[in-house]
PDB file of N, CA and C in Angstrom:
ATOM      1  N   UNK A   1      -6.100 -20.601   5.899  1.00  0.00           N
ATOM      2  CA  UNK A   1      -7.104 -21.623   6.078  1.00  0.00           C
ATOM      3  C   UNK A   1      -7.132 -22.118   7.530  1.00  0.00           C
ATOM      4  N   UNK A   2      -6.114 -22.431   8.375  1.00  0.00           N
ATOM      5  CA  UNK A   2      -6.052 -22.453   9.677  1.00  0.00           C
ATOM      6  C   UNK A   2      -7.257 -21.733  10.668  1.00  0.00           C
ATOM      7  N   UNK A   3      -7.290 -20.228   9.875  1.00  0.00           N
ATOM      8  CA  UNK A   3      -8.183 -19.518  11.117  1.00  0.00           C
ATOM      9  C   UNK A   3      -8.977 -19.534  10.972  1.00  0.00           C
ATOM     10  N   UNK A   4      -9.929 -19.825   9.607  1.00  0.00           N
ATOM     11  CA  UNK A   4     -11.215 -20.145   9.890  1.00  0.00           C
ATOM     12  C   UNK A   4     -12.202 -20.684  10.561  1.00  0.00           C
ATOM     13  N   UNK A   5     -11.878 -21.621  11.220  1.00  0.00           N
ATOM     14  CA  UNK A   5     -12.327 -21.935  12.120  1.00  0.00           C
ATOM     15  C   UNK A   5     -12.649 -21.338  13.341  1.00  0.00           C
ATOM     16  N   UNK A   6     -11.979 -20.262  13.479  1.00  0.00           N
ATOM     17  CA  UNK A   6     -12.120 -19.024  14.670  1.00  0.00           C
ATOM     18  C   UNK A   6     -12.524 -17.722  14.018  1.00  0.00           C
ATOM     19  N   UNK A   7     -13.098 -18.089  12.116  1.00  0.00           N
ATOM     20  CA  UNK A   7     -13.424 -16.442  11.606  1.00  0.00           C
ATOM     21  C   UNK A   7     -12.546 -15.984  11.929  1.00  0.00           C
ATOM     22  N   UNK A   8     -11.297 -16.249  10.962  1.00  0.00           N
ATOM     23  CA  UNK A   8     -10.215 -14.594  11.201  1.00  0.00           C
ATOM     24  C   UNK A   8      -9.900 -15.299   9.821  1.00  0.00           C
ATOM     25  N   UNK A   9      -9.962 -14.056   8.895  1.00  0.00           N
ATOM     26  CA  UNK A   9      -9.683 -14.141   7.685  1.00  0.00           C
ATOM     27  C   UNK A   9      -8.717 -13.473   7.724  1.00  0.00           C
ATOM     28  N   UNK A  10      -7.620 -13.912   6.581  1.00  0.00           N
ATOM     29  CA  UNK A  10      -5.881 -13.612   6.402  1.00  0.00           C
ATOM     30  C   UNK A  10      -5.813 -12.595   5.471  1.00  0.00           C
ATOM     31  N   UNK A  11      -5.462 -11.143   5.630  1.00  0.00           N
ATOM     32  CA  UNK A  11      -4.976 -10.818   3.966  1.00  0.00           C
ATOM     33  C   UNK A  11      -4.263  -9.703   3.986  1.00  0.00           C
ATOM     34  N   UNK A  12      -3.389  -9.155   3.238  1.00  0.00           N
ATOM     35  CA  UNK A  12      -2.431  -8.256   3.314  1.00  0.00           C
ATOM     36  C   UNK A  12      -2.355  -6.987   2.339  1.00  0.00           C
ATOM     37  N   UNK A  13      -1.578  -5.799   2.477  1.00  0.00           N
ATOM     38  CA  UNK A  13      -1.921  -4.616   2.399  1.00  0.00           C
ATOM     39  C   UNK A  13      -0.038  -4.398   1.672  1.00  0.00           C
ATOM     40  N   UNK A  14      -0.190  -4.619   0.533  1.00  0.00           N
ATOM     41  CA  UNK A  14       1.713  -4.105  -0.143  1.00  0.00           C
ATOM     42  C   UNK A  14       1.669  -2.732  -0.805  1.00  0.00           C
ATOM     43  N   UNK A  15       2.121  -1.759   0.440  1.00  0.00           N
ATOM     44  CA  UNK A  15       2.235   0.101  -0.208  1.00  0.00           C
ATOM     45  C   UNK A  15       3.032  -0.096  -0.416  1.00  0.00           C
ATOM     46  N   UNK A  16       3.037   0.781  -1.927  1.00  0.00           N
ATOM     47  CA  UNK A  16       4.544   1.435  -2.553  1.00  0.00           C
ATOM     48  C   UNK A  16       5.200   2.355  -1.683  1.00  0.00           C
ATOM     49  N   UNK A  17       5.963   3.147  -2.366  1.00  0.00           N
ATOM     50  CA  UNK A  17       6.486   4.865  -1.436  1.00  0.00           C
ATOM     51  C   UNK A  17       5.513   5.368  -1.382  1.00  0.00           C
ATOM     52  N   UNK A  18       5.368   5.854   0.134  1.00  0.00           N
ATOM     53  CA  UNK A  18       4.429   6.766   0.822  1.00  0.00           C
ATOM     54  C   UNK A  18       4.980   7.924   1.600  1.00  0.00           C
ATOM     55  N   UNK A  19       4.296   8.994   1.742  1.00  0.00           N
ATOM     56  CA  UNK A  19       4.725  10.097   2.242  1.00  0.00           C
ATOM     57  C   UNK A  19       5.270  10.573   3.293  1.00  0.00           C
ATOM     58  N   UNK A  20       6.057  10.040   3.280  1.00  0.00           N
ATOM     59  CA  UNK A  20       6.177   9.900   5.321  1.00  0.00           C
ATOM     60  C   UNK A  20       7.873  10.255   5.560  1.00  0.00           C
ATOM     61  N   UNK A  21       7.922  10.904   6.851  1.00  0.00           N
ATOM     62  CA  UNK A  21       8.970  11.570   7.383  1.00  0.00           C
ATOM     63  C   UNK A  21      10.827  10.219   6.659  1.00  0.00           C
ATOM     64  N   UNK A  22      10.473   9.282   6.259  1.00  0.00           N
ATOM     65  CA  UNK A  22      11.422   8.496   6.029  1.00  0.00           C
ATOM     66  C   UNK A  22      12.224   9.315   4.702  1.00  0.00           C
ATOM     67  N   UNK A  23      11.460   9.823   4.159  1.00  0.00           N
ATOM     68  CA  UNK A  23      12.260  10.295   2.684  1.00  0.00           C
ATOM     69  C   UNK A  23      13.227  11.510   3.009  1.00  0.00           C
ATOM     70  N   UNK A  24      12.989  12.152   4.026  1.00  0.00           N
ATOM     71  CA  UNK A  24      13.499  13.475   4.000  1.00  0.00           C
ATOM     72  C   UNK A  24      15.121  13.016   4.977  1.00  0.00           C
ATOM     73  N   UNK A  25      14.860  11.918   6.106  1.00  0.00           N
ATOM     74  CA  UNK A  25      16.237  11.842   6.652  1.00  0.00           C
ATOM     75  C   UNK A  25      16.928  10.559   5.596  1.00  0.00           C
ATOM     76  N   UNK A  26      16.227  10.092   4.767  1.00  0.00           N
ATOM     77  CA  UNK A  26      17.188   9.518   3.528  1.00  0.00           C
ATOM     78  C   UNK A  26      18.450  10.465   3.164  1.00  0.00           C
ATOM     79  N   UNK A  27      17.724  11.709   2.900  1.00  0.00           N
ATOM     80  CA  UNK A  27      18.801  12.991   1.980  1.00  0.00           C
ATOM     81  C   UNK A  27      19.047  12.747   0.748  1.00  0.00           C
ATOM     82  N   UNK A  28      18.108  12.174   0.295  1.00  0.00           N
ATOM     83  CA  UNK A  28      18.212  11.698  -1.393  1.00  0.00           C
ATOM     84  C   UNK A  28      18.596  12.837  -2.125  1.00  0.00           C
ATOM     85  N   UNK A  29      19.429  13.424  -3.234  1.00  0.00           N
ATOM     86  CA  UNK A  29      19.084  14.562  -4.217  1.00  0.00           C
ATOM     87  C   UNK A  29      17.994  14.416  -4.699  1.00  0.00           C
ATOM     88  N   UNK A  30      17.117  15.382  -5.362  1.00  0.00           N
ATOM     89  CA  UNK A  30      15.958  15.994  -5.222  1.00  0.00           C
ATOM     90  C   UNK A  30      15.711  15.370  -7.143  1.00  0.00           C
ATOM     91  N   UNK A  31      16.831  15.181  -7.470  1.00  0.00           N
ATOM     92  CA  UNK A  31      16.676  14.561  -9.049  1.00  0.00           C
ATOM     93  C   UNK A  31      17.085  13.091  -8.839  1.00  0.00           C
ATOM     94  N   UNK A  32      17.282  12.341  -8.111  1.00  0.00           N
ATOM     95  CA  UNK A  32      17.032  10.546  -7.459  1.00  0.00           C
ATOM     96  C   UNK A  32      15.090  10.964  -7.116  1.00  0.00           C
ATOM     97  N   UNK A  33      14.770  11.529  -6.385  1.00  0.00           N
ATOM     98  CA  UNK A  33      13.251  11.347  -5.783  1.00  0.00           C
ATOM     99  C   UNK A  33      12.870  11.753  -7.355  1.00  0.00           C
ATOM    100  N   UNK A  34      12.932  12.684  -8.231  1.00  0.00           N
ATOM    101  CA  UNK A  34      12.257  12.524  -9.429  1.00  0.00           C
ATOM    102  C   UNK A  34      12.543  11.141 -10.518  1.00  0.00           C
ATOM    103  N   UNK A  35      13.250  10.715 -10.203  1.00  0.00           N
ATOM    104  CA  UNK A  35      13.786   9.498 -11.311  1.00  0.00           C
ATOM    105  C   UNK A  35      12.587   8.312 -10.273  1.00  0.00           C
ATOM    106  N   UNK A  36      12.413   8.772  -8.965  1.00  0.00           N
ATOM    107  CA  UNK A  36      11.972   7.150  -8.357  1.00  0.00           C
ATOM    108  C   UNK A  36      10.093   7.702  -9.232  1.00  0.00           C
ATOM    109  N   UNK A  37       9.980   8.996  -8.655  1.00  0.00           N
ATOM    110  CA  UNK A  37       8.307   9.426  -9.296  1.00  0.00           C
ATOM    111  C   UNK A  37       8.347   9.147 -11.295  1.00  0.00           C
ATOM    112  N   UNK A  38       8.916   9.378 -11.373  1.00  0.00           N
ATOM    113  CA  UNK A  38       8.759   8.546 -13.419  1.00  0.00           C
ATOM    114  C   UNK A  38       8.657   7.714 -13.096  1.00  0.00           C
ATOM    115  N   UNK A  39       8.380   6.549 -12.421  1.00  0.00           N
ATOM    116  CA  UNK A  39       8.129   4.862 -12.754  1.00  0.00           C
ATOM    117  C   UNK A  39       6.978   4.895 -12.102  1.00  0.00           C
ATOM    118  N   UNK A  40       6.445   6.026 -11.728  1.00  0.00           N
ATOM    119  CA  UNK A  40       4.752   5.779 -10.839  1.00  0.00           C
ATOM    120  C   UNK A  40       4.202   6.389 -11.783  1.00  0.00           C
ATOM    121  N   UNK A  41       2.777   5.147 -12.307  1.00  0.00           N
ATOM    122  CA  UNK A  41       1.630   5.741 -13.501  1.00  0.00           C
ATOM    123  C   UNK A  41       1.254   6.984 -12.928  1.00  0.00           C
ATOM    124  N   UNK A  42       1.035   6.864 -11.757  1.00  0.00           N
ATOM    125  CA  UNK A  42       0.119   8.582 -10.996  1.00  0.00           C
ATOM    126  C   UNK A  42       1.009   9.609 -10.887  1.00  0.00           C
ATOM    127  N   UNK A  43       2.302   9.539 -10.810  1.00  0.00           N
ATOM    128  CA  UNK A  43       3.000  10.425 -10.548  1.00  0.00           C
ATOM    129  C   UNK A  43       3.744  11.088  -9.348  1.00  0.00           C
ATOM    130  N   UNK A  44       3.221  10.052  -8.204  1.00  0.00           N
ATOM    131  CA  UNK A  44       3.947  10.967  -7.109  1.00  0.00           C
ATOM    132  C   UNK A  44       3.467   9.679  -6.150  1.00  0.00           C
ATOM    133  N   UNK A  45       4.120  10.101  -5.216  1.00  0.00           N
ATOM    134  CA  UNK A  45       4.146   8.908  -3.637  1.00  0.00           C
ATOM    135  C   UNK A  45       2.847   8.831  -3.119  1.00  0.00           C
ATOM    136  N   UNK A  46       2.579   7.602  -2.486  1.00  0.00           N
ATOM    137  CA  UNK A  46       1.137   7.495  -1.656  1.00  0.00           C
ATOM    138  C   UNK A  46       1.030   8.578  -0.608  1.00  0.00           C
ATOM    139  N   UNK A  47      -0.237   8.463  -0.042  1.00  0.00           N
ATOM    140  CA  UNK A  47      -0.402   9.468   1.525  1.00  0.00           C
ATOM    141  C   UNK A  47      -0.532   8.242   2.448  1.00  0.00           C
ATOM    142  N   UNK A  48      -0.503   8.365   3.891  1.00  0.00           N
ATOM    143  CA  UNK A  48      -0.574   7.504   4.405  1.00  0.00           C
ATOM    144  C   UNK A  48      -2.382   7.328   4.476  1.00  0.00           C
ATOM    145  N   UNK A  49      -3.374   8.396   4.303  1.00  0.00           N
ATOM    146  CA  UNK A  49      -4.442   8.409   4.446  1.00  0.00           C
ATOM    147  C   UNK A  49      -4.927   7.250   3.348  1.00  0.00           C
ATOM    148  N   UNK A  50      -4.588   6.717   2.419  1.00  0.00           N
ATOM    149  CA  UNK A  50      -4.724   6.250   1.503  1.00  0.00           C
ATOM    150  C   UNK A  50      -4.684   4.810   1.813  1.00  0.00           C
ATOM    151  N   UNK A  51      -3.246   4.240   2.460  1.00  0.00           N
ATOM    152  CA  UNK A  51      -3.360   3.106   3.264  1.00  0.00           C
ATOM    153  C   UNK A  51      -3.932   2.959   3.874  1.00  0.00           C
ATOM    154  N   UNK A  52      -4.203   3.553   4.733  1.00  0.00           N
ATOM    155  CA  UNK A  52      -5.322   3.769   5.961  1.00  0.00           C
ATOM    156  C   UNK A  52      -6.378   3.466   5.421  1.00  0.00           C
ATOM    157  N   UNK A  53      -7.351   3.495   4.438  1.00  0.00           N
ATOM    158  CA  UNK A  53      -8.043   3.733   4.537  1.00  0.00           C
ATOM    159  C   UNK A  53      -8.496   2.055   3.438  1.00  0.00           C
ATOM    160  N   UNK A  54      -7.419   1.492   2.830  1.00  0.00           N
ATOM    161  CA  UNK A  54      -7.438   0.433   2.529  1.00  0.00           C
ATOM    162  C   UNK A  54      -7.753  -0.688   3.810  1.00  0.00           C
ATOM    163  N   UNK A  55      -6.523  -0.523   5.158  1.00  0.00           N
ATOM    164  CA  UNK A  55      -7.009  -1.594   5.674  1.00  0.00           C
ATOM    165  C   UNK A  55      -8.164  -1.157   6.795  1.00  0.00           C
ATOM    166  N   UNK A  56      -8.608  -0.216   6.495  1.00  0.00           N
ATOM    167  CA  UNK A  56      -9.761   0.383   6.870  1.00  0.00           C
ATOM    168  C   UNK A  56     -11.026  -0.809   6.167  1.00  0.00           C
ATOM    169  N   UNK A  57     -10.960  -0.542   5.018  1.00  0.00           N
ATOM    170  CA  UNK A  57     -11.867  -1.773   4.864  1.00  0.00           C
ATOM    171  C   UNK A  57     -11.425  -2.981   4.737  1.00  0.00           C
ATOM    172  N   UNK A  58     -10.549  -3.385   4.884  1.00  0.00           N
ATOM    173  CA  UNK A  58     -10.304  -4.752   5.334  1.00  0.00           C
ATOM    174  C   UNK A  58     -10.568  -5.110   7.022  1.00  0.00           C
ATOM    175  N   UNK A  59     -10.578  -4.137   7.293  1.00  0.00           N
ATOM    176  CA  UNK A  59     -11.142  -4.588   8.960  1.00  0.00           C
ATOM    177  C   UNK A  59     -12.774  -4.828   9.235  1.00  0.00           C
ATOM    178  N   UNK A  60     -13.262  -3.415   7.716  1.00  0.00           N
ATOM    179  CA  UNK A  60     -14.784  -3.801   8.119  1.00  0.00           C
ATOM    180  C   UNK A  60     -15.550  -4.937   7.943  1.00  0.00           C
ATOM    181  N   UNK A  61     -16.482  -5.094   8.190  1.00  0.00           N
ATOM    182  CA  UNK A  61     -17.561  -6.173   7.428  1.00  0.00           C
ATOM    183  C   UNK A  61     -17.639  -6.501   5.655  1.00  0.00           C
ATOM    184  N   UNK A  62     -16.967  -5.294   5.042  1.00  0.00           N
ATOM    185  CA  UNK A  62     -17.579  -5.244   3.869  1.00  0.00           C
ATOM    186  C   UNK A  62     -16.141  -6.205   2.876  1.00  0.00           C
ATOM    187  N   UNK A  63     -15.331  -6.069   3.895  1.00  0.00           N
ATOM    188  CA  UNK A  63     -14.332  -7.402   3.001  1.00  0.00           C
ATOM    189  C   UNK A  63     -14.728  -8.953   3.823  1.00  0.00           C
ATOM    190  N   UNK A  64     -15.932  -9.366   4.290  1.00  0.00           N
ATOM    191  CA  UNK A  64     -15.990 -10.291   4.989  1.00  0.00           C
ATOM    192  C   UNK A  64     -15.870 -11.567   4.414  1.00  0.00           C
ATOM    193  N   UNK A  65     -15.861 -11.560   2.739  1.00  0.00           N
ATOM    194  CA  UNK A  65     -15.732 -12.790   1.765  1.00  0.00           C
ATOM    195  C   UNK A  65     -14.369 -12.797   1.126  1.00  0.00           C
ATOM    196  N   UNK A  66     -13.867 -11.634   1.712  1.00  0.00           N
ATOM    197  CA  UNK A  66     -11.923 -12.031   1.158  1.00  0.00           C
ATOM    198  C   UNK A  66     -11.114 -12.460   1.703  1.00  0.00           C
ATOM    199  N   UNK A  67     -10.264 -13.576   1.402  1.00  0.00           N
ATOM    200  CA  UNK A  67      -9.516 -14.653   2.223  1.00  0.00           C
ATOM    201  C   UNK A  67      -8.016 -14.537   1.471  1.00  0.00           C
ATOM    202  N   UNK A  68      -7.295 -14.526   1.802  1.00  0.00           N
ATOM    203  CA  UNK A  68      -5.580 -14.745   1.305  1.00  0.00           C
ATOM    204  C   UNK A  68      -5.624 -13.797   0.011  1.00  0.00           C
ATOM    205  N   UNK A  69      -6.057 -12.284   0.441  1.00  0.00           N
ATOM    206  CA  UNK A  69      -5.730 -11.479  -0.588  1.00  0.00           C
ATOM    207  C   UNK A  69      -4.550 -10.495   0.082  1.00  0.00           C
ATOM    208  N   UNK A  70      -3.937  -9.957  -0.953  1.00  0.00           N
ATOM    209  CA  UNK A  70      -2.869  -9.368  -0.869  1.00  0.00           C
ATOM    210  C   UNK A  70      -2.924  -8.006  -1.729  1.00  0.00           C
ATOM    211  N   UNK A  71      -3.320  -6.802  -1.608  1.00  0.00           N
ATOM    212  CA  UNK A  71      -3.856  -5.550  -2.203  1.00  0.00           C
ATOM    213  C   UNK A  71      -2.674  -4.446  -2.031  1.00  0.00           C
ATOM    214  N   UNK A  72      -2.621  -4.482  -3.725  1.00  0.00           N
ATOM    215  CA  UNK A  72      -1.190  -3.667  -4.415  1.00  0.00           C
ATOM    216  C   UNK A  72      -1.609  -2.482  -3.714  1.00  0.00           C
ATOM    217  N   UNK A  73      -1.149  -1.021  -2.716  1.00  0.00           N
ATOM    218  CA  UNK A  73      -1.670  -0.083  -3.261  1.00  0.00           C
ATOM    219  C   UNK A  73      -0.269   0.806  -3.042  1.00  0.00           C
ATOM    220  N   UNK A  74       0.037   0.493  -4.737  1.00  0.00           N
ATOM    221  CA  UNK A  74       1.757   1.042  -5.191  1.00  0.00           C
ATOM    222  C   UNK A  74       1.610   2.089  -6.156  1.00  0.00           C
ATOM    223  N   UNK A  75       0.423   2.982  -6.655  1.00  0.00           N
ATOM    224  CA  UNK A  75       0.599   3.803  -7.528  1.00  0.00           C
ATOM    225  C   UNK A  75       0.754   3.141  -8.979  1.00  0.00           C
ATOM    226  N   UNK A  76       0.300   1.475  -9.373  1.00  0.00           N
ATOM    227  CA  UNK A  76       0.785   1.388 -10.582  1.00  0.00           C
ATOM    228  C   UNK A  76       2.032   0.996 -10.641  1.00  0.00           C
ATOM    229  N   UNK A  77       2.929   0.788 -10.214  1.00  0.00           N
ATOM    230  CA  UNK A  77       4.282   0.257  -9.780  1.00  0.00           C
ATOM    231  C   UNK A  77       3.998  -0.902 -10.321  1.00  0.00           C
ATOM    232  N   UNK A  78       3.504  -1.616  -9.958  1.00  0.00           N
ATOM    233  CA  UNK A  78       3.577  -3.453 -10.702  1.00  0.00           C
ATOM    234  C   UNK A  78       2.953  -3.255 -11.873  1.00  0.00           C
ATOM    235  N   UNK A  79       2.431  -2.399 -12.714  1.00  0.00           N
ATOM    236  CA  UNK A  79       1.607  -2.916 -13.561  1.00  0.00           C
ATOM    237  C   UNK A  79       3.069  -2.685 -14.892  1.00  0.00           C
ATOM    238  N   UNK A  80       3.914  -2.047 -14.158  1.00  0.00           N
ATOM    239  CA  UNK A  80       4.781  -1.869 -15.499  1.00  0.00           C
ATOM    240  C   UNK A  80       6.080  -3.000 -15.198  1.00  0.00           C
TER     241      UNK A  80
END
C-alpha cells in the first residue's frame, strides 16, 4: 500500500523445484529425486521458462489490477 502512490504494485512469484543446474551438484540418489517427484500432482520439476513467463506477466499491463498477490507456481505442491 505504500507504493501506490508512485503506481508500483507489490506481488510475488513462490516456484517449487525447478530445473536448473542446482539438482545435479546436490548428488542426490536418483531414488531421493523420485520420492521428491511423487508429491508433485504433475509429476516432475518446473522449467525455468515457466517462471519466466509468470513474472512475465506480472510485469505487463495485463496484471495492472493485482496488488499483494503471491502466485504458487509449485506443480500442485500446496494443494496436498
Amino acid at each position: 500500500m505504500e507504493l501506490l502512490d508512485r503506481q508500483i504494485g507489490v506481488n510475488a512469484v513462490a516456484p517449487g523445484p525447478i530445473e536448473t543446474p542446482i539438482w545435479s551438484k546436490m548428488e542426490l540418489p536418483p531414488e531421493m529425486a523420485e520420492k521428491v517427484l511423487q508429491r508433485f500432482p504433475v509429476g516432475r520439476f518446473g522449467k525455468p521458462e515457466e517462471i519466466a513467463k509468470v513474472v512475465l506477466f506480472l510485469a505487463s499491463e495485463d496484471s495492472s489490477y493485482m496488488l499483494g498477490e503471491e502466485i504458487l507456481v509449485d506443480g500442485g505442491w500446496a494443494t496436498l
